[in-house]
Protein backbone atom coordinates (compact mmCIF):
# COMPACT_ATOMS: atom_id res chain seq x y z
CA UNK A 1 137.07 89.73 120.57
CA UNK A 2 138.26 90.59 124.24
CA UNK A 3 136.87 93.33 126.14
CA UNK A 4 138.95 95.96 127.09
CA UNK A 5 138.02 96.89 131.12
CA UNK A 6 136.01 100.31 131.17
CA UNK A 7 134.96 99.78 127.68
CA UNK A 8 130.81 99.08 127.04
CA UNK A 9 129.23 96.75 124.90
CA UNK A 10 127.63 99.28 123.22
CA UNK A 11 131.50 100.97 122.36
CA UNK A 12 132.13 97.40 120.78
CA UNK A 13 129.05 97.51 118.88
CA UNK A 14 130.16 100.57 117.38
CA UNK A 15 133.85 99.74 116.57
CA UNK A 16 132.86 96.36 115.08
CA UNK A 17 130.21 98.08 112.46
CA UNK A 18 133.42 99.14 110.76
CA UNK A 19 133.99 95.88 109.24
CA UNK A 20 130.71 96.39 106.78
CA UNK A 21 133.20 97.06 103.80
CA UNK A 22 133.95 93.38 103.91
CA UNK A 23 137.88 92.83 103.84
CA UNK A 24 139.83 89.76 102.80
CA UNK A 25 140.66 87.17 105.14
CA UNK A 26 144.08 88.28 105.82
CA UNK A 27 143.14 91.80 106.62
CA UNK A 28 140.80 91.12 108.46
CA UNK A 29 143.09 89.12 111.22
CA UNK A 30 145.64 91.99 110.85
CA UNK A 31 142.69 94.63 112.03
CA UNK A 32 141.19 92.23 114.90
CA UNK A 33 144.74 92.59 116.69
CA UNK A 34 145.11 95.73 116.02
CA UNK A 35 141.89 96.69 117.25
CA UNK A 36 142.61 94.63 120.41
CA UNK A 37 145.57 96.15 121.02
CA UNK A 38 144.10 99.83 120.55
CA UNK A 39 141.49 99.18 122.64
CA UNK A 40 144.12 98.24 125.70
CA UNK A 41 146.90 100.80 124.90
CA UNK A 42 144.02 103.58 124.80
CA UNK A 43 142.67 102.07 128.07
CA UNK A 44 145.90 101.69 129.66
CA UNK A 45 146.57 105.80 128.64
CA UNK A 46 143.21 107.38 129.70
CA UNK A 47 143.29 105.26 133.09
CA UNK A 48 146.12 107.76 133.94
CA UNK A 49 143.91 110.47 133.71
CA UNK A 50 141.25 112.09 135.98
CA UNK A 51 137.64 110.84 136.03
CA UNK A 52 137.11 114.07 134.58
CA UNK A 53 138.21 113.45 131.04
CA UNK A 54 136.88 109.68 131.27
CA UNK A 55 133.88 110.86 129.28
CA UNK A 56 136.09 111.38 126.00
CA UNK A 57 137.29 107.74 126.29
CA UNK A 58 134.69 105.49 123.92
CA UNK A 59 134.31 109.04 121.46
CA UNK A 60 137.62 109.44 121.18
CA UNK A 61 139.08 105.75 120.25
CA UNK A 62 136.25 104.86 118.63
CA UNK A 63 136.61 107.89 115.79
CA UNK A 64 140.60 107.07 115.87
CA UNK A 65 139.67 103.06 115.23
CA UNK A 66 137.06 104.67 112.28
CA UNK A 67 139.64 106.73 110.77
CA UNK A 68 142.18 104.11 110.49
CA UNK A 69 139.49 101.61 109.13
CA UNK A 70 138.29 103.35 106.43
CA UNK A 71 141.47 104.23 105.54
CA UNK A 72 143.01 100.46 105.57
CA UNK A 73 139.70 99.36 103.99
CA UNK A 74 137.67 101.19 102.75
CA UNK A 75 139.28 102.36 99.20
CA UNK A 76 140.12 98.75 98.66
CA UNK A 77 136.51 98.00 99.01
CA UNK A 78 135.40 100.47 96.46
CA UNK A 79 137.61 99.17 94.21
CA UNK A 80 136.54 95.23 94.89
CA UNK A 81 132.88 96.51 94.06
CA UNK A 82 133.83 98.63 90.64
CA UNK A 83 133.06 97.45 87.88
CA UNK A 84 134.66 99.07 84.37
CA UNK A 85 134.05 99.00 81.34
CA UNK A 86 134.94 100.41 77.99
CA UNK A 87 132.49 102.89 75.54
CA UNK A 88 131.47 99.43 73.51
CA UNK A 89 130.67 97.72 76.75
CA UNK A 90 128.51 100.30 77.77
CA UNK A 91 126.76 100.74 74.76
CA UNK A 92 125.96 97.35 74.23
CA UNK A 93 124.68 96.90 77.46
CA UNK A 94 122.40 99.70 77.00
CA UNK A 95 122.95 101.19 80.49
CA UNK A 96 120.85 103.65 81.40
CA UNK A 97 120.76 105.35 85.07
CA UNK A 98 118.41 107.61 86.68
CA UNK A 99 119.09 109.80 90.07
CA UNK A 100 118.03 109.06 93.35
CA UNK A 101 115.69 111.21 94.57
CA UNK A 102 112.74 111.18 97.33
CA UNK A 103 108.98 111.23 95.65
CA UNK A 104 105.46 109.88 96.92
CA UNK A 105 105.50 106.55 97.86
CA UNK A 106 102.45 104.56 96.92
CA UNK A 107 101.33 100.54 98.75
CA UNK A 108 99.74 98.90 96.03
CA UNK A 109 97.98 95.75 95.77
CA UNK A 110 97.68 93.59 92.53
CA UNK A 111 94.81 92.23 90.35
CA UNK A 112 94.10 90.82 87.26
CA UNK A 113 91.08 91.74 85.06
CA UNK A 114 89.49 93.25 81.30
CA UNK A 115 88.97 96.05 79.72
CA UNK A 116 85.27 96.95 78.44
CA UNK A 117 83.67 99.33 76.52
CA UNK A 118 81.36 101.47 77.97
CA UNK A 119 77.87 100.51 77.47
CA UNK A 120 76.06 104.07 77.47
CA UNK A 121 78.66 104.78 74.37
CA UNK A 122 77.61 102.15 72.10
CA UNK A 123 74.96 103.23 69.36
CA UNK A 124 73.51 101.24 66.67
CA UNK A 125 72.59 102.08 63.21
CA UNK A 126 69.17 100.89 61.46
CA UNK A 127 66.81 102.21 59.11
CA UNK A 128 63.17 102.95 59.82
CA UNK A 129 62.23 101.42 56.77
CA UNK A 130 62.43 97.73 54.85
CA UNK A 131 64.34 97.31 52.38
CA UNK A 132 67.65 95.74 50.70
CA UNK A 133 71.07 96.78 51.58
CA UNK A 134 72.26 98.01 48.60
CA UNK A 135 75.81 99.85 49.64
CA UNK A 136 77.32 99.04 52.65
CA UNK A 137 80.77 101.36 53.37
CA UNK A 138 81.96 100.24 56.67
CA UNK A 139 83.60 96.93 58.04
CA UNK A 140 84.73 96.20 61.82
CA UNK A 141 87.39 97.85 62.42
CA UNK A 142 86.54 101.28 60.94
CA UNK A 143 86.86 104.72 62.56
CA UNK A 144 83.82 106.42 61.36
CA UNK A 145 82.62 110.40 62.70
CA UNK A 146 79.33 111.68 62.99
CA UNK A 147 76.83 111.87 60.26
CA UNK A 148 79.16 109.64 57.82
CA UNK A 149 77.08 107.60 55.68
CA UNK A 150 77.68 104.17 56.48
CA UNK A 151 75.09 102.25 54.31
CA UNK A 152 72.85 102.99 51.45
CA UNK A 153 69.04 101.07 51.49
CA UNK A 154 66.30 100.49 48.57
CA UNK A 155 62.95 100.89 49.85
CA UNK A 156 60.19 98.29 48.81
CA UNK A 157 57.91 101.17 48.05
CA UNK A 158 56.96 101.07 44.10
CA UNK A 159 58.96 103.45 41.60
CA UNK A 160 61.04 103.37 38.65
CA UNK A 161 63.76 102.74 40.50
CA UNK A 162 62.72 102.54 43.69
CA UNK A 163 63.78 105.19 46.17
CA UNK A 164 67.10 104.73 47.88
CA UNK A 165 68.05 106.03 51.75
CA UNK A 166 71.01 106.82 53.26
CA UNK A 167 72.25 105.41 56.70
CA UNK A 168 74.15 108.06 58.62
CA UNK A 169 76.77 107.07 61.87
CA UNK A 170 74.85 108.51 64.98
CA UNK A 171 78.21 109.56 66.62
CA UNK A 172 81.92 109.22 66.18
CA UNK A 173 83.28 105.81 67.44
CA UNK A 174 85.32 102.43 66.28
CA UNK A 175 82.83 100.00 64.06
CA UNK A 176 82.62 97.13 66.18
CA UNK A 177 79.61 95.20 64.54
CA UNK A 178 78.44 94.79 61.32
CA UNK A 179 75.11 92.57 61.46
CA UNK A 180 74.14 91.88 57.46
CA UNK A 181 75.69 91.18 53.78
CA UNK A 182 75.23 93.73 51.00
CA UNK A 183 71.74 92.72 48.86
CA UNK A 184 70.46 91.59 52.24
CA UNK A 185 67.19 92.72 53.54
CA UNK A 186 66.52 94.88 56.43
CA UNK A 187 63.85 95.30 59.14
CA UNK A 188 63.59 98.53 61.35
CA UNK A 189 63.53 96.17 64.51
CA UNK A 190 67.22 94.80 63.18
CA UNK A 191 69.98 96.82 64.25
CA UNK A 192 72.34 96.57 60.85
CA UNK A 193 75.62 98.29 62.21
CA UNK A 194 77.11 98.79 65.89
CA UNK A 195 79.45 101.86 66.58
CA UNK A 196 81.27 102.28 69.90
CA UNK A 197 83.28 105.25 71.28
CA UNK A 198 86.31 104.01 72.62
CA UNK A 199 87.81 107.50 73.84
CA UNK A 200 86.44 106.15 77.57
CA UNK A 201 86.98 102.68 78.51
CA UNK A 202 85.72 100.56 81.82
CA UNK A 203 88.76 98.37 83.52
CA UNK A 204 87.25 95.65 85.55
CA UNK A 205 89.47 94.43 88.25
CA UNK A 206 88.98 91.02 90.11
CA UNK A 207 89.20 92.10 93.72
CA UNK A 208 90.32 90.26 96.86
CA UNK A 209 87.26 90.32 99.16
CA UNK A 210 89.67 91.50 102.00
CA UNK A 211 91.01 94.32 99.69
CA UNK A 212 87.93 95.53 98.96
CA UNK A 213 87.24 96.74 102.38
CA UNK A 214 90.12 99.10 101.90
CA UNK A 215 88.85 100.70 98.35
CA UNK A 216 86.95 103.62 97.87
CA UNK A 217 85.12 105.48 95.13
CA UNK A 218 88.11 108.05 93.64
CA UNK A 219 90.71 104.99 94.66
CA UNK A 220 93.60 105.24 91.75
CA UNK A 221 94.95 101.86 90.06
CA UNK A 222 97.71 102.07 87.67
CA UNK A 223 96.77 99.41 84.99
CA UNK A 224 99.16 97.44 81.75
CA UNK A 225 97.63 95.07 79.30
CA UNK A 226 99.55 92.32 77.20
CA UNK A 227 99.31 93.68 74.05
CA UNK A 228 100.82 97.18 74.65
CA UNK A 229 103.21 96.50 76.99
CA UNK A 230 104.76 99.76 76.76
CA UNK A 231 102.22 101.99 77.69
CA UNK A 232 100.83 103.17 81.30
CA UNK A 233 97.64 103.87 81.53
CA UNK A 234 95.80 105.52 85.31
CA UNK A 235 92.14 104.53 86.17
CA UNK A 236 89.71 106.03 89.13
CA UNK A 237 87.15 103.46 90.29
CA UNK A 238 83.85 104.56 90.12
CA UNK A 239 82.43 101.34 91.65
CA UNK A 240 82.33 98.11 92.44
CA UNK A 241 80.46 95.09 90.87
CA UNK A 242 77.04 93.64 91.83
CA UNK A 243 77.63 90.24 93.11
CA UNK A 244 81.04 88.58 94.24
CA UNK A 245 82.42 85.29 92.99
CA UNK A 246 82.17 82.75 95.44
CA UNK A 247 84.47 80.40 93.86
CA UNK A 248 87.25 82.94 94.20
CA UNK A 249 86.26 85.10 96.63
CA UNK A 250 86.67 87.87 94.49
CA UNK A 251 84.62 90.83 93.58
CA UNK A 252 84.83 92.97 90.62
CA UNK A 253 86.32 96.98 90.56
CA UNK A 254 85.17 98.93 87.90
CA UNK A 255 87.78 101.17 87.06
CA UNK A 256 87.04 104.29 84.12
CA UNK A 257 90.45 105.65 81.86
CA UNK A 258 90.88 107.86 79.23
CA UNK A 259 91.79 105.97 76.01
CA UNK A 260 94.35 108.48 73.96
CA UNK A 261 94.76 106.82 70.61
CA UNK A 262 92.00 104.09 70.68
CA UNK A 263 95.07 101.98 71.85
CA UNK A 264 92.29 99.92 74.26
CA UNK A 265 89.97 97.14 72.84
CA UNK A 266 87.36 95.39 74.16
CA UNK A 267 88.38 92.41 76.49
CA UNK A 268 91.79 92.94 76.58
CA UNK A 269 93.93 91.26 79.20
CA UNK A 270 94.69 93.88 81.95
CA UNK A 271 97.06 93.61 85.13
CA UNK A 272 96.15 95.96 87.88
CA UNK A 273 98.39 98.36 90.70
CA UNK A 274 95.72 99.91 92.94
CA UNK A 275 96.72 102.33 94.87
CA UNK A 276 95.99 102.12 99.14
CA UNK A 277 98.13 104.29 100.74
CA UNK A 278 100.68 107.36 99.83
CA UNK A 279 103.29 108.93 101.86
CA UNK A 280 105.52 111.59 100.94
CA UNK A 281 109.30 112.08 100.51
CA UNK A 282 110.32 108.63 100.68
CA UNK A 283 113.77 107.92 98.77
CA UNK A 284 113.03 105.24 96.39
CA UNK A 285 114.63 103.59 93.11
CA UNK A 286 113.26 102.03 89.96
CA UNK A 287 112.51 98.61 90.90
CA UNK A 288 115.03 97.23 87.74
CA UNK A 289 118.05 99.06 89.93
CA UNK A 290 117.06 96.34 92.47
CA UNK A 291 119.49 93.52 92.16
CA UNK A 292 120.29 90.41 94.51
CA UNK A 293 118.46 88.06 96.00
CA UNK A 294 116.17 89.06 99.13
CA UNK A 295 119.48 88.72 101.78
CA UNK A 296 121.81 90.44 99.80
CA UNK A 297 120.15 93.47 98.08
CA UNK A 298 122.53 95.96 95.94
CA UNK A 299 122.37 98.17 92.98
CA UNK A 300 125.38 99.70 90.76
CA UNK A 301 125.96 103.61 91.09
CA UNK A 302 127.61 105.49 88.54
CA UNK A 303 131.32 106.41 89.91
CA UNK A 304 131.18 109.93 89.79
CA UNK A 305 134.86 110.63 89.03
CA UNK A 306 135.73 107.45 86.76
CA UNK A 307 134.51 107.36 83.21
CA UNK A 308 132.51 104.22 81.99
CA UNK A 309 132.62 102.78 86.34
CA UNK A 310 129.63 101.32 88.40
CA UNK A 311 130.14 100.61 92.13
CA UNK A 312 128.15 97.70 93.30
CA UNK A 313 126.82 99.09 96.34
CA UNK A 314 124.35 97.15 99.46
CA UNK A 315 120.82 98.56 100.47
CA UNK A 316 118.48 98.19 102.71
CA UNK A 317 114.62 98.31 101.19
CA UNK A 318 111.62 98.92 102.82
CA UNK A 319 108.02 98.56 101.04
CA UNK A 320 108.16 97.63 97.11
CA UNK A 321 105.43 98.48 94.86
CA UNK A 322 105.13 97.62 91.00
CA UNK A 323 107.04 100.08 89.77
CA UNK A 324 109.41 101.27 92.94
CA UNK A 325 111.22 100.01 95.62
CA UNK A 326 111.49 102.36 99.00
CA UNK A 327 115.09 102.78 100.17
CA UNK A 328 115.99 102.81 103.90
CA UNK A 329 120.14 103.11 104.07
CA UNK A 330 122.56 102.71 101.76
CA UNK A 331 122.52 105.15 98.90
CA UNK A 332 122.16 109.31 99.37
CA UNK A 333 119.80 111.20 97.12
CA UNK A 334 121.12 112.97 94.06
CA UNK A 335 122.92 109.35 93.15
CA UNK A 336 122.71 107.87 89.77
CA UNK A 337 121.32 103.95 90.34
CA UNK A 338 121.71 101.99 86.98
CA UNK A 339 118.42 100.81 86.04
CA UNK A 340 118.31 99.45 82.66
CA UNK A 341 121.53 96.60 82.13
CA UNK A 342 122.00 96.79 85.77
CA UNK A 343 121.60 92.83 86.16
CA UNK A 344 124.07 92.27 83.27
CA UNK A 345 126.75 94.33 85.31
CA UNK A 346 126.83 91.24 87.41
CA UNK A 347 128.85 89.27 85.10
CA UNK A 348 130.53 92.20 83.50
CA UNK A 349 133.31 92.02 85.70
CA UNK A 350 135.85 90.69 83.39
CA UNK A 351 135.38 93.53 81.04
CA UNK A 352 138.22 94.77 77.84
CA UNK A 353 139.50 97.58 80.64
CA UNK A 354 140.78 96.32 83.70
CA UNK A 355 140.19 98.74 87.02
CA UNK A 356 143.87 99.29 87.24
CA UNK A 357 144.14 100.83 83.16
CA UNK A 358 140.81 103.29 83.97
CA UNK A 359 142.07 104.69 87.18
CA UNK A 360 145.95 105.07 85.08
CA UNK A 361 143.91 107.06 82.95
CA UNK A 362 141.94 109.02 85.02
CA UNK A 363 144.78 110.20 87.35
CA UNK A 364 147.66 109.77 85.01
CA UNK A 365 149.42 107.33 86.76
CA UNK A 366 149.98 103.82 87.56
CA UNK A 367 148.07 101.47 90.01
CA UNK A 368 148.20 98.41 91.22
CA UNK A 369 145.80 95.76 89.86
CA UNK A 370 143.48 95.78 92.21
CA UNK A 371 143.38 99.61 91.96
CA UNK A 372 145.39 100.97 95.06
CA UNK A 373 148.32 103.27 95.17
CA UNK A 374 151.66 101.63 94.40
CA UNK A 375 154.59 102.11 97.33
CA UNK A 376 157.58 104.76 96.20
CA UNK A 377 155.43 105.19 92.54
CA UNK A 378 157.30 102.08 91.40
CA UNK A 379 155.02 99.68 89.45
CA UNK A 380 154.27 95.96 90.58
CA UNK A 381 155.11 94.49 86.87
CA UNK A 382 158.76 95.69 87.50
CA UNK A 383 159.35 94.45 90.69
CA UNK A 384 157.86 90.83 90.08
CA UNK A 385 159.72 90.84 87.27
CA UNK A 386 163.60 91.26 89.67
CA UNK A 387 161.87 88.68 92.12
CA UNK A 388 161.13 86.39 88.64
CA UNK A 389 164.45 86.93 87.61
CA UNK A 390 166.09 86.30 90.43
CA UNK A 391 164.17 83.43 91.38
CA UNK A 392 165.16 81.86 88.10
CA UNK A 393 168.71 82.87 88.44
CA UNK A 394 168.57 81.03 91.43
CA UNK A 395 166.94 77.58 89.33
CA UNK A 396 169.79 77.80 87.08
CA UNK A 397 171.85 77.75 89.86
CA UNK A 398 170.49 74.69 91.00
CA UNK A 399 170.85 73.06 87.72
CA UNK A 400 174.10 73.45 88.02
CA UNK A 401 174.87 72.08 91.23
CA UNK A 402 172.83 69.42 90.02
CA UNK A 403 175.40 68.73 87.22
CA UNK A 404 177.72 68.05 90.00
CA UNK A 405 175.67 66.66 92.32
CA UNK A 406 178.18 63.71 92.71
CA UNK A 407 181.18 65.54 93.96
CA UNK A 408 180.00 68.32 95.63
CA UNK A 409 176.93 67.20 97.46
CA UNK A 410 177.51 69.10 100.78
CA UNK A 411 177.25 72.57 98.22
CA UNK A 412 174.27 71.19 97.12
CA UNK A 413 172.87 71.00 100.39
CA UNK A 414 173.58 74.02 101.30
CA UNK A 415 172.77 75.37 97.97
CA UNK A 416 169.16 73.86 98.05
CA UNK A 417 168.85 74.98 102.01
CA UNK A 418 169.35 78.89 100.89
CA UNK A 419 167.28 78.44 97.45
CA UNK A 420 164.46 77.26 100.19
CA UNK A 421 164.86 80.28 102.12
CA UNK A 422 164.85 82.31 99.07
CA UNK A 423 161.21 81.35 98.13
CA UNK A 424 159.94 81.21 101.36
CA UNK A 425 160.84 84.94 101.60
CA UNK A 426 159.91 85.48 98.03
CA UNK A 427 156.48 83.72 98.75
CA UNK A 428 156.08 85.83 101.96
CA UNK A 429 156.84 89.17 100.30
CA UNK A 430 154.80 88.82 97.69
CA UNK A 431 151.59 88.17 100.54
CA UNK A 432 152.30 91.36 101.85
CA UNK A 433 153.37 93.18 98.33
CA UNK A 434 149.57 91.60 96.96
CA UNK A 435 147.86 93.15 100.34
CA UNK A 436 149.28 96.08 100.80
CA UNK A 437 149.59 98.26 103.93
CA UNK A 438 148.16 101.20 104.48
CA UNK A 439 149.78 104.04 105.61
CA UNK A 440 147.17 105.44 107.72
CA UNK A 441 147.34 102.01 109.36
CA UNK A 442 150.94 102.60 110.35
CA UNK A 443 150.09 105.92 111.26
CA UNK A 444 147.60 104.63 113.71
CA UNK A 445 149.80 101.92 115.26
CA UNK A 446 152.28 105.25 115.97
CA UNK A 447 149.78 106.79 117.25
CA UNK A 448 149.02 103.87 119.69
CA UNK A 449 152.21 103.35 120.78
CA UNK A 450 153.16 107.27 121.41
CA UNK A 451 149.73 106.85 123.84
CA UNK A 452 151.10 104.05 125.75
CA UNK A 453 154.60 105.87 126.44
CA UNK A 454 153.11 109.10 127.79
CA UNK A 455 150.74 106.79 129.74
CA UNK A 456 153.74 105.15 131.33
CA UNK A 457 156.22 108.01 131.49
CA UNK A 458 154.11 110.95 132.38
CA UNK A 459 154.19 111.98 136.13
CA UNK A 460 150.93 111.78 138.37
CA UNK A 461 149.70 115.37 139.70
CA UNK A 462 148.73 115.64 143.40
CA UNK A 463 145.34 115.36 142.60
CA UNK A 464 145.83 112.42 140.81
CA UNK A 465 147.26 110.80 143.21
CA UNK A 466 144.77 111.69 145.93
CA UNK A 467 142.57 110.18 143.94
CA UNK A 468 144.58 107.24 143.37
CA UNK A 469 145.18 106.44 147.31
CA UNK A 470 141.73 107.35 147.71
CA UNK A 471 140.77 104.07 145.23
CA UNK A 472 143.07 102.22 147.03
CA UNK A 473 141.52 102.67 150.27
């Protein structure tokens, strides 16, 4: 684009952001020269003026050029982005949509690791006598409390029968062992059942050396396993691991978590989202809103005004983290992202209800089909529908010159000549019928061209032209 004299690059900068809503090819010729030419005709009218109102120049025509752009554009976009669909649609897809809203913002680094029981919570059970096991009421597996009797034993000391003890649990836990068969004998120095409380569990975490460094004792890691994969569970490490693994270069982080439920086992699979760093009111986003590849990063909002509508809308991200993604432009708090069937809006374009039938319904009445206002409230169908059939009036006109083709060929030239100019003009107007102008467009080329006759027509003051003769010189 051609630089208007007087005008900064900056100014350009600034008028040619307002091509971000992406128009079609067409439209976006039709705005370059009109942009060019506003650019000169404002030019041309404020170089009339004094120096003093110069100032206002770039403010001025760039807010005009704004106004006019969003207007040509910028409902056009919205719809281009919209996607509709009906109450089935939306139920099967299972949308689900959260608002935006600004929180704390946690860096996170992953790991891989187990979980572990705690070893000061495992007790054993044994008897302090020999004997046979001759009841045995637990298996693995078992919750057992306190002071349940878990086993029964028959002491080898002499009597008719011989006298029988019971084994009692020494605290409340998960049976994790069981060591011997009923009618087996027993030794005091052989543990015969193992219980573990499970209500505290270790998470051991397989460290990056260089990670380590930033890790301290109170550090919080957000932690999944495998096997319950829809439950959250929050550890504080309470240290790290004797020795690190060379091979790897890793060194273990011993992480300690409540266990609600007895949900965790022993050597279970975990995956690990330790916290580094936090900062405050940061406006972030699910990370399942996050759609597009890492160029070309959007997310659907919920249209606020039409039922059962998403607007695909761009972003710009900052830091991600397992379970967020940090916003920097785009999107305004208080906006509902679609998180859940967001990716399958991407091919839900072509739903049962087309753009033009929701927005019928929500303003009660009709559209064009790519949503925008029809000219004179007369609908498109209708007026293809002349041009249709008078185009094929116009074929079975032909026909019949064709019938006669041999005596009347000069009609049939000039016949065929007109029918040519007929589509070519039905062709044309249906270019400019399918892209539409805007009125504020007009508006703003009347606008332009009322500038450039005042600029031409209006009389110099004295001071003006002092300062004119005073340039010259």
């Amino acid at each position: 684009m051609t630089q208007c004299p007087g005008w900064t690059d900056s100014t350009h900068r600034h008028a040619g952001r307002l091509f971000d809503s992406r128009p079609s090819a067409t439209q976006r010729v039709a705005m370059s020269q009109f942009l060019n030419s506003s650019l000169f005709v404002m030019h041309s009218f404020w170089s009339h003026h004094t120096r003093s109102i110069r100032p206002l120049q770039a403010s001025f025509s760039v807010w005009m050029l704004a106004v006019t752009t969003h207007a040509t554009f910028g409902a056009e976009s919205n719809h281009t982005n919209t996607v509709v669909l009906d109450e089935t649609g939306e139920k099967n897809l299972r949308i689900e949509t959260v608002a935006v809203e600004k929180t704390d913002f946690e860096e996170t680094i992953f790991a891989l690791g187990r979980i572990e029981a705690i070893p000061g919570k495992v007790a054993a059970v044994s008897s302090r006598i020999s004997g046979r096991i001759v009841d045995l009421k637990v298996s693995p597996g078992d919750e057992v409390k306190g002071g349940d009797v878990v086993a029964k034993i028959e002491s080898r000391q002499p009597g008719d029968p011989p006298p029988v003890i019971d084994l009692k649990a020494p605290q409340a836990g998960l049976v994790t062992r069981v060591e011997k068969r009923l009618g087996d004998p027993l030794e005091p120095e052989n543990a015969l059942i193992e219980i573990t409380d499970m209500s505290e569990v270790y998470a051991v975490a397989r460290v990056p050396e260089h990670h380590a460094g930033r890790m301290k004792a109170g550090s919080v890691a957000h932690i999944r396993v495998a096997a319950l994969p829809d439950a959250k569970f929050d550890g504080v490490l309470l240290r790290f691991g004797i020795n690190a693994d060379k091979a790897s270069g890793t060194i273990d982080a011993i992480f300690r978590l409540t266990n609600p439920g007895g949900l965790l086992r022993g050597d279970m699979r975990a995956e690990f989202s330790i916290v580094l760093s936090r900062r405050s009111g940061v406006m972030s986003i699910p990370r399942a809103a996050l759609q597009g590849d890492a160029s070309n990063r959007f997310v659907y909002l919920k249209d606020s005004k039409l039922a059962h509508a998403y607007v695909k809308t761009p972003v710009h991200v900052g830091e991600l983290n397992d379970r967020f993604v940090e916003i920097t432009s785009g999107i305004e708090p208080s906006a509902e992202v679609v998180t859940r069937g967001a990716y399958s809006l991407s091919f839900s374009g072509a739903s049962n209800v087309s753009l033009k039938e929701a927005l019928d319904a929500a303003h009660g009445h009709e559209h064009a089909a790519d949503g925008s206002e029809l000219e004179h409230g007369k609908p498109h169908e209708d007026h293809d529908d002349d041009h249709k059939e008078g185009h094929d009036d116009d074929h079975a006109d032909e026909d019949d010159h064709d019938h006669d083709h041999q005596d009347n060929h000069g009609e049939e030239h000039d016949h065929d000549h007109e029918h040519e100019h007929d589509d070519e003009h039905h062709h044309d107007h249906e270019e400019a019928h399918e892209e539409g102008v805007s009125p504020m467009w007009m508006y703003g080329c009347c606008v332009s061209l009322l500038l450039l006759l005042i600029s031409v027509f209006r009389p110099k003051s004295a001071a003006e032209d002092e300062v004119t003769t005073k340039e010259e010189g």
